[in-house]
N, C-alpha and C. Protein backbone atom coordinates (compact mmCIF):
# COMPACT_ATOMS: atom_id res chain seq x y z
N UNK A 1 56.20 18.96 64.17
CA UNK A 1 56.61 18.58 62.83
C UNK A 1 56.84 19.85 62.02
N UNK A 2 57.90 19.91 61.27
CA UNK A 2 58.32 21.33 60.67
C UNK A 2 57.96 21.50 59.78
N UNK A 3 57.43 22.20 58.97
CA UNK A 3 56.90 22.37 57.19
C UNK A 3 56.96 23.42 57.10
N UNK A 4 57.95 23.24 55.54
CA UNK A 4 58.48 24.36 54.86
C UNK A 4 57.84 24.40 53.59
N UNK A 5 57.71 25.60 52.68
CA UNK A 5 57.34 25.75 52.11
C UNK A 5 57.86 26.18 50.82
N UNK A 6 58.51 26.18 50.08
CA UNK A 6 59.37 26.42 48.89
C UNK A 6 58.13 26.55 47.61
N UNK A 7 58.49 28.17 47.28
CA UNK A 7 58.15 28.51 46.24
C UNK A 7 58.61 28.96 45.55
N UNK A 8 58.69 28.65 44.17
CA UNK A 8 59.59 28.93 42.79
C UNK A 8 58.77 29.14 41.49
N UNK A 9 59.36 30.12 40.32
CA UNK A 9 58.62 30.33 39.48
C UNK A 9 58.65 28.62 38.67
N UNK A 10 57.23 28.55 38.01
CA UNK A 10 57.72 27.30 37.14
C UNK A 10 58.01 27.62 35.64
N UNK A 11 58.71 27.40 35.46
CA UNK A 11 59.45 27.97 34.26
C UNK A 11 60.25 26.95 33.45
N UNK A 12 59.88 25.59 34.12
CA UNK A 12 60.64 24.43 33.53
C UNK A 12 62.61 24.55 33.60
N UNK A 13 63.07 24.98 34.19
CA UNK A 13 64.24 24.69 34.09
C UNK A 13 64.88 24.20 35.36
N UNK A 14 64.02 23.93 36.50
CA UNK A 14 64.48 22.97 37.58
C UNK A 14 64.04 21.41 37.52
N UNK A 15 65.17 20.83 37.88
CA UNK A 15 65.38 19.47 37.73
C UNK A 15 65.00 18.55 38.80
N UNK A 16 64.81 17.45 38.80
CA UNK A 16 64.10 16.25 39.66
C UNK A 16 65.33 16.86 40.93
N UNK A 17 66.62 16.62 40.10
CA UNK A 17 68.13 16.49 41.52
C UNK A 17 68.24 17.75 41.96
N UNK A 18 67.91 19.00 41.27
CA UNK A 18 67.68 20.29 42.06
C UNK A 18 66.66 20.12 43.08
N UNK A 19 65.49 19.47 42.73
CA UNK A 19 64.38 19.82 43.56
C UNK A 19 64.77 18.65 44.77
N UNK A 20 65.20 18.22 44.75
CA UNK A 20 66.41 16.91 45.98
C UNK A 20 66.97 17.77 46.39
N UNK A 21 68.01 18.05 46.05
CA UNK A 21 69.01 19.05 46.60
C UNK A 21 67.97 20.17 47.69
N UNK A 22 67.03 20.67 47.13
CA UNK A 22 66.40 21.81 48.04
C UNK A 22 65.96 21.16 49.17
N UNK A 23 65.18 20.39 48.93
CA UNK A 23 64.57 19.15 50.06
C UNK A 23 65.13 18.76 51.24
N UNK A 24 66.77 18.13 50.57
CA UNK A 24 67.78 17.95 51.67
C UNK A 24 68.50 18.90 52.38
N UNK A 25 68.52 20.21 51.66
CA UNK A 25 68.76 21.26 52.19
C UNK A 25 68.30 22.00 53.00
N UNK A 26 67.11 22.41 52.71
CA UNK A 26 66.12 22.41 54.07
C UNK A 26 65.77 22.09 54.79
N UNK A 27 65.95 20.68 54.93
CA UNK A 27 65.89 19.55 56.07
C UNK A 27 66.64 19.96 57.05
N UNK A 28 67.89 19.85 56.31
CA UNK A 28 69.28 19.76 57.03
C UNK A 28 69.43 20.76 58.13
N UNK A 29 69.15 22.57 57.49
CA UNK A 29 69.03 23.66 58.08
C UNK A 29 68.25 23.42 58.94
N UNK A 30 67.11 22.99 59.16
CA UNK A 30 65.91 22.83 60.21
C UNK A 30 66.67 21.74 61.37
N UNK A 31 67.55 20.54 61.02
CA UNK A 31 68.00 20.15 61.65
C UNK A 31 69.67 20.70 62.36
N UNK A 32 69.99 22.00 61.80
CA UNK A 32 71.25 22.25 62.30
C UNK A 32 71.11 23.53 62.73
N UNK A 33 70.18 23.96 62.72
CA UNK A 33 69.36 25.75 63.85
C UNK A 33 68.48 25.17 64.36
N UNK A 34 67.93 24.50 64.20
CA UNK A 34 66.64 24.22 65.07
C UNK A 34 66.80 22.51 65.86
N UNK A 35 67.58 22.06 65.66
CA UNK A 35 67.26 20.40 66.15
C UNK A 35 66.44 19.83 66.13
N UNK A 36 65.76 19.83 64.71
CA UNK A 36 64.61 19.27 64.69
C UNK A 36 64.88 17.62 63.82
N UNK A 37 64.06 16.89 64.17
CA UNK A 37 63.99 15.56 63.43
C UNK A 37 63.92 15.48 61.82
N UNK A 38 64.73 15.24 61.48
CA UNK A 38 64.64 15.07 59.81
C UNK A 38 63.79 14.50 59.75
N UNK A 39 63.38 12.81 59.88
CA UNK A 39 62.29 12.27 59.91
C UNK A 39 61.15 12.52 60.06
N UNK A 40 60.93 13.83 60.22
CA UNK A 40 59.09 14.44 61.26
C UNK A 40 59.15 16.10 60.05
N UNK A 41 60.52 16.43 59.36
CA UNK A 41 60.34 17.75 58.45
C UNK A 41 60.02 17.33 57.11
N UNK A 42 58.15 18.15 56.72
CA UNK A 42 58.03 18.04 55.41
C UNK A 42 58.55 19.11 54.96
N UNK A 43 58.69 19.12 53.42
CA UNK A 43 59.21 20.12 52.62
C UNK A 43 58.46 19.96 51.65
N UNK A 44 57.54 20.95 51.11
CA UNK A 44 57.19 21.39 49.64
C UNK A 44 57.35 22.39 48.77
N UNK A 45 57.54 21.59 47.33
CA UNK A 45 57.65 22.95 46.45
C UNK A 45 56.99 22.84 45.74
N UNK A 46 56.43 24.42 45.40
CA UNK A 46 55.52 24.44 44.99
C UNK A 46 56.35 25.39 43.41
N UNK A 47 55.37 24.74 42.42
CA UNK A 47 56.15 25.51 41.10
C UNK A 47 54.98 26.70 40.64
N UNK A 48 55.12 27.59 40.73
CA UNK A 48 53.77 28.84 40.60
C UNK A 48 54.52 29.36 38.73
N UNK A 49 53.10 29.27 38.43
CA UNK A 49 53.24 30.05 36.92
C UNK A 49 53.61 31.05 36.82
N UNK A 50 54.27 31.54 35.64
CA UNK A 50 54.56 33.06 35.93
C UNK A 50 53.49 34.62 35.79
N UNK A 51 52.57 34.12 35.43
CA UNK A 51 51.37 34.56 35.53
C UNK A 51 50.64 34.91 36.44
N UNK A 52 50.89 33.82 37.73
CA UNK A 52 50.25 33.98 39.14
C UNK A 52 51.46 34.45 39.83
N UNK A 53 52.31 34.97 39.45
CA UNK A 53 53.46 35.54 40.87
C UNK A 53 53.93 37.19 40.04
N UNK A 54 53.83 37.90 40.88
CA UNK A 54 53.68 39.34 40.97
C UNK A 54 55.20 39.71 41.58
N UNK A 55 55.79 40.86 41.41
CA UNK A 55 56.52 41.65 42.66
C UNK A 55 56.65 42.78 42.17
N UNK A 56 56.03 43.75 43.14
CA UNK A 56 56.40 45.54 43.01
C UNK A 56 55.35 45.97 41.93
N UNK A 57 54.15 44.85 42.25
CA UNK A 57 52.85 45.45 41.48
C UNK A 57 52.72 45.16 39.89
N UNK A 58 54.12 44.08 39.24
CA UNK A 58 54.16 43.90 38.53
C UNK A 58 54.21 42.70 38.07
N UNK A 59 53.49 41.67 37.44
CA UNK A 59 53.90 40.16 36.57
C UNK A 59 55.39 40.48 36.91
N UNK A 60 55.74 39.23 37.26
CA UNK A 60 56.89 38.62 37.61
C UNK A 60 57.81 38.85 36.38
N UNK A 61 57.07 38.37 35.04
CA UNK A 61 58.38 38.68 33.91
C UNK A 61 58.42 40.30 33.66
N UNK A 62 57.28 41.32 33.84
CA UNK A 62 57.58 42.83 33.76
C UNK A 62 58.60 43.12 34.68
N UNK A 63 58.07 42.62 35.78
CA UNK A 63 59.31 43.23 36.84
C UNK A 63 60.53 42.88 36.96
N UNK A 64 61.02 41.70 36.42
CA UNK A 64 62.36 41.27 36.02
C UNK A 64 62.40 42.22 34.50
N UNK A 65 62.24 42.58 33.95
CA UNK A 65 62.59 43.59 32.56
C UNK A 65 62.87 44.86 33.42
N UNK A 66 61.94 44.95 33.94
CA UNK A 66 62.14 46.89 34.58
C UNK A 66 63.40 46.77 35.37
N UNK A 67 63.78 45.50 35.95
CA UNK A 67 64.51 46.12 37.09
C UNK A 67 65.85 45.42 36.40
N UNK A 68 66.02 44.84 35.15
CA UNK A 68 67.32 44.80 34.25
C UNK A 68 67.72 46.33 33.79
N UNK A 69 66.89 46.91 33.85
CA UNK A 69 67.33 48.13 33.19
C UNK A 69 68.00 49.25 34.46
């Protein structure tokens, strides 16, 4: 059984039909590289605060400022 894991900042601007769209999308891929059973692939997403997600040693919103510049 395949399980994926989708993580995204939560930031409120993804939608019920985005978060569909990813679902079926990932499915799909798992079923068109891998031949795996749609029926048997979970998919979760997970919405992480921006508080708890880091990159390059920095809060997620510092490090998107530093690296606009």
């Amino acid at each position: 059984m395949p399980y994926v894991n989708i993580k995204i900042t939560k930031e409120g601007n993804v939608t019920r039909e985005q978060k569909a769209a990813l679902i079926k999308g990932a499915t799909q891929l798992l079923v068109d590289v891998l031949h795996k059973n749609p029926a048997s692939t979970v998919v979760i997403i997970d919405e992480v605060d921006t508080d708890n997600w880091g990159l390059g040693g920095l809060p997620i919103l510092e490090a998107r400022k530093k690296n606009k510049k």
